[in-house]
N, C-alpha and C. Protein backbone atom coordinates (compact mmCIF):
# COMPACT_ATOMS: atom_id res chain seq x y z
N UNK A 1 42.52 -28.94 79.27
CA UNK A 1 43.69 -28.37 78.63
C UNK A 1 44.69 -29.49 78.39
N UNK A 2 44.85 -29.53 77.02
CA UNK A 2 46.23 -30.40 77.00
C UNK A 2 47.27 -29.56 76.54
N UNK A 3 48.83 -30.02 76.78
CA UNK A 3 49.70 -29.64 75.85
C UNK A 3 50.12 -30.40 74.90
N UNK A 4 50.17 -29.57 73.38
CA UNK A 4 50.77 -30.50 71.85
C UNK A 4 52.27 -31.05 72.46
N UNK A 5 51.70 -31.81 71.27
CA UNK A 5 53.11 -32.30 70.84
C UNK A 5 54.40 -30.89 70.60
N UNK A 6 53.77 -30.42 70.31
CA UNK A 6 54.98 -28.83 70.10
C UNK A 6 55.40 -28.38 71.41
N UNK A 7 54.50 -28.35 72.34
CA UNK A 7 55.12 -27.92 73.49
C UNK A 7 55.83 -29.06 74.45
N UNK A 8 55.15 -30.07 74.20
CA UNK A 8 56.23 -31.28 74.97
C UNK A 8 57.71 -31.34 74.52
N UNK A 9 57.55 -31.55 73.03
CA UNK A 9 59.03 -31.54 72.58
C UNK A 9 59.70 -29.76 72.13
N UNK A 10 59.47 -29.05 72.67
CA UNK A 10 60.04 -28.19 73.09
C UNK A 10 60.58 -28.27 74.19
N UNK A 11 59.75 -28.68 75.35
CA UNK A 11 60.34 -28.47 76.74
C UNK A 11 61.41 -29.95 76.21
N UNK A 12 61.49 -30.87 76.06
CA UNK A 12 62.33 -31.59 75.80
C UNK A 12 63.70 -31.34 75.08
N UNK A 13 63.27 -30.38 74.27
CA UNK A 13 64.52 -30.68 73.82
C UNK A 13 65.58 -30.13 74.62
N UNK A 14 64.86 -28.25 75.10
CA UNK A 14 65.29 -27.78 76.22
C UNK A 14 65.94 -28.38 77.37
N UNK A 15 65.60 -29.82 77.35
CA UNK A 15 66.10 -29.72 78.71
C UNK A 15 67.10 -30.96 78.21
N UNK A 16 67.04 -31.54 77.03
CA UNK A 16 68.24 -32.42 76.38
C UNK A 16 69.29 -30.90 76.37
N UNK A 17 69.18 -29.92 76.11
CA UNK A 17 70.07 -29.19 75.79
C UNK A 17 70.82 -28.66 77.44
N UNK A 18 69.88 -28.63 78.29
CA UNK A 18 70.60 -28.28 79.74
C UNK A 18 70.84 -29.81 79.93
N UNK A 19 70.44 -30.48 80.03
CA UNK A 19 71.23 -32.01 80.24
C UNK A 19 72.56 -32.11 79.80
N UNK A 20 73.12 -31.61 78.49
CA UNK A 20 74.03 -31.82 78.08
C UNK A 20 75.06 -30.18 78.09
N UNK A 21 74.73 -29.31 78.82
CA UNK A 21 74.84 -28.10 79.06
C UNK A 21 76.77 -27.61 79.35
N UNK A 22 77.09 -27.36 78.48
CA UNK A 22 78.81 -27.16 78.77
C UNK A 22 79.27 -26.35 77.78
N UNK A 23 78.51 -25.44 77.12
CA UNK A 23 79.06 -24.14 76.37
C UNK A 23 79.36 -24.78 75.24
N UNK A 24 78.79 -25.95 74.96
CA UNK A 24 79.52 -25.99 73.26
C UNK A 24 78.29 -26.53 72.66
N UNK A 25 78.21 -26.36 71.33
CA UNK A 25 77.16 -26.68 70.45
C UNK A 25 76.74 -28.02 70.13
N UNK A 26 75.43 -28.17 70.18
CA UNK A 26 74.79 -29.89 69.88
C UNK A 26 74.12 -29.25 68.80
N UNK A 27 74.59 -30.87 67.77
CA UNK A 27 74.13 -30.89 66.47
C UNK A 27 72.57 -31.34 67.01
N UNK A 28 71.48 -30.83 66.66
CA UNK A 28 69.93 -31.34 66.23
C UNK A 28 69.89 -32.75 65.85
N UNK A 29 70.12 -33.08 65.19
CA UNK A 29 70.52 -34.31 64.91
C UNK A 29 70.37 -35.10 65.83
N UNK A 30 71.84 -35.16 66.62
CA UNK A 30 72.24 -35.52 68.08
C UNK A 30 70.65 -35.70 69.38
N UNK A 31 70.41 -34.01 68.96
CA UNK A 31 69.37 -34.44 69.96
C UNK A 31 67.74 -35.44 69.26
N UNK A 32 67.64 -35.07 68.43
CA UNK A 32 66.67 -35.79 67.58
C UNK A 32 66.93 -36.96 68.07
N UNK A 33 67.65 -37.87 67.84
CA UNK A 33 68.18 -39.23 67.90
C UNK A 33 67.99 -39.16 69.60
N UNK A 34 68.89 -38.87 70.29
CA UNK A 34 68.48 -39.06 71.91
C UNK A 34 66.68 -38.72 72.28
N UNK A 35 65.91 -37.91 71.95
CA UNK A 35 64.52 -37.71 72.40
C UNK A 35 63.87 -38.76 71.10
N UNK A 36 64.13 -39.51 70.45
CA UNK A 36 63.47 -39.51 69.38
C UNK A 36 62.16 -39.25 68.81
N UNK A 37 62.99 -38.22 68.22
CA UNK A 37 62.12 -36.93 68.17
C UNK A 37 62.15 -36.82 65.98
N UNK A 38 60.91 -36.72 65.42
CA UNK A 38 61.44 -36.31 64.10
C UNK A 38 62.95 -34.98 64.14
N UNK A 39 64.09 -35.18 63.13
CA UNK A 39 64.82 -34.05 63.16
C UNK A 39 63.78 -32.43 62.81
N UNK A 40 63.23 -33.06 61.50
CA UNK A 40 62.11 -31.91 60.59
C UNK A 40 61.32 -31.58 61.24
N UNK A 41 60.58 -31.73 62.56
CA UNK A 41 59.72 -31.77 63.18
C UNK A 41 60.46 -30.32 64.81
N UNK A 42 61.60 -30.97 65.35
CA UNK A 42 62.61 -30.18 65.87
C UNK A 42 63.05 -28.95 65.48
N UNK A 43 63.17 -28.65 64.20
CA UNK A 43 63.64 -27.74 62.92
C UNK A 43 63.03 -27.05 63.15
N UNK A 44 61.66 -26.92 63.09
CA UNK A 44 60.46 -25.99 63.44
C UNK A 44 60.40 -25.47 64.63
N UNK A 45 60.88 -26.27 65.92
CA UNK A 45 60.67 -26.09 66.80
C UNK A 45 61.68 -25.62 67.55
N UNK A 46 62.78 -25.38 67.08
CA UNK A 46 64.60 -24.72 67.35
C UNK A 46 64.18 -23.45 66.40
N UNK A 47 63.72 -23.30 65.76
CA UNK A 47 63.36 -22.10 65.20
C UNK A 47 62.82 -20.82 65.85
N UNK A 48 61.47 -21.40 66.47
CA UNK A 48 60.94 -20.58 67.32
C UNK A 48 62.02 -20.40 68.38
N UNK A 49 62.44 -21.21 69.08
CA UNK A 49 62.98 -21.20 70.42
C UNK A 49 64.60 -20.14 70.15
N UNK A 50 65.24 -20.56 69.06
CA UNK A 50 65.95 -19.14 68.23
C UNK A 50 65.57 -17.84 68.04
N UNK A 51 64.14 -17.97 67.44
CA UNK A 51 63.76 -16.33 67.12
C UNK A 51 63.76 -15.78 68.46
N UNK A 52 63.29 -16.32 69.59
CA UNK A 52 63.00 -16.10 71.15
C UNK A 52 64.30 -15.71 71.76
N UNK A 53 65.55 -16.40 71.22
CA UNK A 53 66.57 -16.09 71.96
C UNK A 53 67.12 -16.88 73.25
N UNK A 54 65.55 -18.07 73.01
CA UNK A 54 66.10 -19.19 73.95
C UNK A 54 67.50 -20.03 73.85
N UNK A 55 67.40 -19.90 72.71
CA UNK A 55 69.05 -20.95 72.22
C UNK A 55 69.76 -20.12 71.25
N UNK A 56 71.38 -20.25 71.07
CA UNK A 56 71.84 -19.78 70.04
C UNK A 56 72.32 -20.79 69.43
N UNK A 57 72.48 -20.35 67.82
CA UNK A 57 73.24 -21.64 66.73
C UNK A 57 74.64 -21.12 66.35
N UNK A 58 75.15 -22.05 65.80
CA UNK A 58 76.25 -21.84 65.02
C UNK A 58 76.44 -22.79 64.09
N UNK A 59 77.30 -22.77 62.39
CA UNK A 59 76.63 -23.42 61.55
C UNK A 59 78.16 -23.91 61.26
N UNK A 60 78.37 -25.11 60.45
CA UNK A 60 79.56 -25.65 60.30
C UNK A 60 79.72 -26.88 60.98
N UNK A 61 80.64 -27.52 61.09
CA UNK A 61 81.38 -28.78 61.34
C UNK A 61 81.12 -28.57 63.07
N UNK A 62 81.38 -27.93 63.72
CA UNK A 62 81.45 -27.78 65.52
C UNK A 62 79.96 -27.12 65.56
N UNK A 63 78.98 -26.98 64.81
CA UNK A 63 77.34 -26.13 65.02
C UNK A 63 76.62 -27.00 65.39
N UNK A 64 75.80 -26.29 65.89
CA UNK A 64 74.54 -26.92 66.48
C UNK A 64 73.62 -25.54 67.32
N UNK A 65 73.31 -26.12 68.58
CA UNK A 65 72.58 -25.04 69.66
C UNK A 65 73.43 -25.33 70.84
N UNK A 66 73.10 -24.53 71.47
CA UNK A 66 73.35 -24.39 72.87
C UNK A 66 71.97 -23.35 73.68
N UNK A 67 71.82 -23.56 74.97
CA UNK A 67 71.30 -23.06 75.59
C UNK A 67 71.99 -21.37 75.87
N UNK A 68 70.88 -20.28 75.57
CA UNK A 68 71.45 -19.11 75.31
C UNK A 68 71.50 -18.90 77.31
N UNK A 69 71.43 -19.01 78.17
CA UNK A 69 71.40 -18.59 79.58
C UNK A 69 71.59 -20.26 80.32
N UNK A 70 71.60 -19.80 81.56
CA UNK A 70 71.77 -21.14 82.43
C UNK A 70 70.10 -21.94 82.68
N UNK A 71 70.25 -23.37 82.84
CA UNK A 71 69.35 -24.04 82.91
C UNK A 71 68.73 -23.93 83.64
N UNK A 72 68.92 -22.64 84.91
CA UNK A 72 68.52 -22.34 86.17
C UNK A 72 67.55 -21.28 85.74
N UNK A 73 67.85 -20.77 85.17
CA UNK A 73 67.15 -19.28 84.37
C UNK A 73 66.00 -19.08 83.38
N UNK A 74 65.55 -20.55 83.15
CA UNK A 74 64.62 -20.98 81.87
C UNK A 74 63.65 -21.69 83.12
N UNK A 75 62.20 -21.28 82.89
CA UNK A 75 61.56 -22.17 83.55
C UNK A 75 60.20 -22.82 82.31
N UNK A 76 59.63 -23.60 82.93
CA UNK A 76 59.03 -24.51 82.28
C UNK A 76 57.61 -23.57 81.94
N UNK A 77 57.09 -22.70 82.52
CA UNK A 77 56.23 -21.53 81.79
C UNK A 77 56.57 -21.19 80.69
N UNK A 78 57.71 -20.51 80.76
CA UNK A 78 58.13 -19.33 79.25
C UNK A 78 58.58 -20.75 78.31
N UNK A 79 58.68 -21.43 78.47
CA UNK A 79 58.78 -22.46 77.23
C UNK A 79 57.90 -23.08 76.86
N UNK A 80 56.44 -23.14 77.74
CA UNK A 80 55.65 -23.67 77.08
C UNK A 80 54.64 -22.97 76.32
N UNK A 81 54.45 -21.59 77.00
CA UNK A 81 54.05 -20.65 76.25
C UNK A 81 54.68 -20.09 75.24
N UNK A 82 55.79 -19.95 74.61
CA UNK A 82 56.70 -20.07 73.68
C UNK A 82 56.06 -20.84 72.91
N UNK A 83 56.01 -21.86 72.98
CA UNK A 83 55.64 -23.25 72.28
C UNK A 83 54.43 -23.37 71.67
N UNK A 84 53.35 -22.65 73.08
CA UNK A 84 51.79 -23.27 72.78
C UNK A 84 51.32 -22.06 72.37
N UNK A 85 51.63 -20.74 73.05
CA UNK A 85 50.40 -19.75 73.12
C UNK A 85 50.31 -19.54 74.53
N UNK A 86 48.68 -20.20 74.66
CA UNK A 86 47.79 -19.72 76.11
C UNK A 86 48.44 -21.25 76.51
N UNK A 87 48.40 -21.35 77.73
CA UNK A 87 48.01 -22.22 78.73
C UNK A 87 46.91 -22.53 79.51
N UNK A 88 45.81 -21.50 79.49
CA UNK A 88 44.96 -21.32 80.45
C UNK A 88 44.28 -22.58 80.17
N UNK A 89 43.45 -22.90 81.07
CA UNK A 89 42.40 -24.14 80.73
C UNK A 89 41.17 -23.64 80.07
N UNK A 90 41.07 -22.60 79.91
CA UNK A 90 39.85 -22.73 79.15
C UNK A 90 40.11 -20.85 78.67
N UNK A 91 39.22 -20.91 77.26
CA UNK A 91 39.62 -19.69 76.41
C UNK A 91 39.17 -17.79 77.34
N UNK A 92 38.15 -18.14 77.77
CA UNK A 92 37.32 -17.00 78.07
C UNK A 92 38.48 -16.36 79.20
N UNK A 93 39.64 -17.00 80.07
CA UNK A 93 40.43 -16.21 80.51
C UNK A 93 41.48 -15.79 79.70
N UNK A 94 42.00 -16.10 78.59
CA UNK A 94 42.92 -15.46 77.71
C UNK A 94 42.04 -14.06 77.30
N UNK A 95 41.05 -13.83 77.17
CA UNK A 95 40.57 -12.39 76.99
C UNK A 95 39.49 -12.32 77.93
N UNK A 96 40.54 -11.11 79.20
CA UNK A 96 39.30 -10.91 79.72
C UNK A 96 38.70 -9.52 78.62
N UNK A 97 37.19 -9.62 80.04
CA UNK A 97 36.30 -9.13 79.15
C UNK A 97 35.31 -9.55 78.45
N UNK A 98 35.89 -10.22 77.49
CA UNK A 98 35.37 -10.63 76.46
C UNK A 98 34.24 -11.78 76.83
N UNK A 99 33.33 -12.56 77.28
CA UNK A 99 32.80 -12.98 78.15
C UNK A 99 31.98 -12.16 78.60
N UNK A 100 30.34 -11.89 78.22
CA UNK A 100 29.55 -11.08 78.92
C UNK A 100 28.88 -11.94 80.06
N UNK A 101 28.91 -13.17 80.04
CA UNK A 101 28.68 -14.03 81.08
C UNK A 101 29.89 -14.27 82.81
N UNK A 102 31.07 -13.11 82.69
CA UNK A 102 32.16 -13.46 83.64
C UNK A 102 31.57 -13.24 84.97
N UNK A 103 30.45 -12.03 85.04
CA UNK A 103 30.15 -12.08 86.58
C UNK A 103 29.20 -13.10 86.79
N UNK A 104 28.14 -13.52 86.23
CA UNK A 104 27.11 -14.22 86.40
C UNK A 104 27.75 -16.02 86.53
N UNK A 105 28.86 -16.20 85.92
CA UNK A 105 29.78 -17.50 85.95
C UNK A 105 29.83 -17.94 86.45
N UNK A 106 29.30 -19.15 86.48
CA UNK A 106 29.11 -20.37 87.74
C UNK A 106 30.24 -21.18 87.98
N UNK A 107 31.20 -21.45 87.07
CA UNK A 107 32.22 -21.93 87.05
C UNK A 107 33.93 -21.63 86.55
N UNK A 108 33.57 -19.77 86.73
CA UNK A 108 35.23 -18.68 86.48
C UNK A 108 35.98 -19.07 87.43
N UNK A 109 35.41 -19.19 88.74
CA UNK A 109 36.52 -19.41 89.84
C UNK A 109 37.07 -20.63 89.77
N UNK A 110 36.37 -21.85 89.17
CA UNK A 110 37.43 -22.70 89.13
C UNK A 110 38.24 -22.86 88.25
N UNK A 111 37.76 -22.68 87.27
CA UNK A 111 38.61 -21.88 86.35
C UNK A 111 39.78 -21.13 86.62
N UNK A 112 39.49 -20.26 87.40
CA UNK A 112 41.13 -19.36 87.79
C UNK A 112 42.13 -19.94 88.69
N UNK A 113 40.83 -20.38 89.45
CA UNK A 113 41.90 -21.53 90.65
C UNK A 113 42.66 -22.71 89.71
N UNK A 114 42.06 -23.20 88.82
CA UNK A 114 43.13 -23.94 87.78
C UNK A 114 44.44 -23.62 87.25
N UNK A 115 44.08 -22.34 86.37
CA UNK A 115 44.86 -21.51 85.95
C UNK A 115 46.10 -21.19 86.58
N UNK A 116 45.68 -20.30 87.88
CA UNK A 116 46.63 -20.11 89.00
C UNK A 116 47.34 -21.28 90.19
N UNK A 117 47.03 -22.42 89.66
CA UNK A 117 48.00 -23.47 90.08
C UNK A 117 48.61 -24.10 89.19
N UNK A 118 48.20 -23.95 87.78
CA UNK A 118 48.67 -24.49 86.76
C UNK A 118 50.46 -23.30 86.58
N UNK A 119 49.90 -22.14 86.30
CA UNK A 119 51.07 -21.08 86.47
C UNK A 119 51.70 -21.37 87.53
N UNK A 120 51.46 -21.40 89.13
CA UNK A 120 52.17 -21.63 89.71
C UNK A 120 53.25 -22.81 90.06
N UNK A 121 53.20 -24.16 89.31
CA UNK A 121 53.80 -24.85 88.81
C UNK A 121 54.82 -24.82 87.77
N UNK A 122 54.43 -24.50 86.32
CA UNK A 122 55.04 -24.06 85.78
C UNK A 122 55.80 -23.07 86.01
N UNK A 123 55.87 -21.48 86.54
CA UNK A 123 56.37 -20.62 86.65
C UNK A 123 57.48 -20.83 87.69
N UNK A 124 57.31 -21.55 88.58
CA UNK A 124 58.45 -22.17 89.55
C UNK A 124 59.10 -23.42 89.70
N UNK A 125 59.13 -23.67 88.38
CA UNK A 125 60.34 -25.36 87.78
C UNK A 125 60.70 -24.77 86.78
N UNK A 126 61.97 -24.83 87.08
CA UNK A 126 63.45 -24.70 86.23
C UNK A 126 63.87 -25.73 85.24
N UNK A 127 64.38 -25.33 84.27
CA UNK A 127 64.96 -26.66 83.74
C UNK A 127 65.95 -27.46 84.69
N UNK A 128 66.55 -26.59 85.48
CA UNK A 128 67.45 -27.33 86.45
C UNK A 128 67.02 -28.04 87.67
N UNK A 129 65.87 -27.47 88.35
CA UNK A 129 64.66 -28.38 89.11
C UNK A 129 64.41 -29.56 88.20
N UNK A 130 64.13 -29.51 86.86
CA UNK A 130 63.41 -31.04 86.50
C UNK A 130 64.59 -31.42 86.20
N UNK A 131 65.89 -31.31 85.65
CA UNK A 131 67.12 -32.52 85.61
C UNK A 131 67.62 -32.88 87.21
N UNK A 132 67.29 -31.96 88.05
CA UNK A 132 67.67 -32.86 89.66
C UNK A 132 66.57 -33.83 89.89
N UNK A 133 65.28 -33.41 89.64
CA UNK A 133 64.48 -34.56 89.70
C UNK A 133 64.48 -35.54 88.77
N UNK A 134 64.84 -35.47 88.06
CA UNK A 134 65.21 -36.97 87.03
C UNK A 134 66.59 -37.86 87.30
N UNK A 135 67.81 -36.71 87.96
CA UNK A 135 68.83 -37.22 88.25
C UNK A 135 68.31 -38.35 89.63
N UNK A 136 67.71 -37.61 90.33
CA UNK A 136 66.94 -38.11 91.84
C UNK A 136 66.65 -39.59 91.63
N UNK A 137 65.73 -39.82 90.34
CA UNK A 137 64.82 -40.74 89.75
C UNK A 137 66.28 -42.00 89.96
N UNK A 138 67.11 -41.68 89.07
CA UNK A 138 68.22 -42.57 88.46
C UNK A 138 68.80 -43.29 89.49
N UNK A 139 68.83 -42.61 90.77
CA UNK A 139 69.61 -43.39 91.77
C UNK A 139 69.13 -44.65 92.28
């Protein structure tokens, strides 16, 4: 399993946006230039994270995004699935069922045991867990 480029710079920008987190709007731009990141490339990807309700905009001279909730409240799951889709490592657990080979499977359980440490990682880091650990880094 890898994650795209879409879901890396999603969680990035996300967390340029709790990095810089104080109720007022960042121009795209702004963050483009700090992750360097394509802007057009971002565009696409503030889009989704808008329709979601992850961020709100505002348009004009003071517009940009902001983070719609606290950086404590966003974890690194729902943004990457946002981003990607599935996470799972491999397809046959995104539908169970589907797989007439699941009981006979020589290799489902590691499979799930992947899965379910992969979620359990993700599902319990915050955007605000990974800026203390980066702040941590800096000292």
């Amino acid at each position: 399993m890898k994650i795209s480029t879409k879901g890396r710079y999603a969680l990035r920008l996300m967390l340029d946006l709790a990095l810089n987190y104080s109720g007022k709007y960042i121009p795209l731009k702004a963050i483009a230039q700090r992750q360097e990141i394509s802007d057009k490339y971002l565009e696409q990807i503030i889009n989704t994270l808008s329709k979601a309700g992850f961020v709100e905009s505002a348009r004009g001279a003071q517009g940009g995004y902001r983070l719609a909730r606290r950086p404590s409240q966003y974890t690194a799951g729902e943004i990457l699935r946002l981003a990607e889709g599935s996470i799972a490592p491999v397809a046959c657990l995104d539908c169970a069922g589907s797989c007439d080979k699941t009981d006979t499977c020589l290799t489902i359980g590691l499979w799930r045991k992947m899965q379910e440490a992969i979620n359990d990682v993700v599902d319990n880091t915050t955007l605000e867990d990974m800026i203390k650990e980066y702040r941590g880094r800096q000292r």
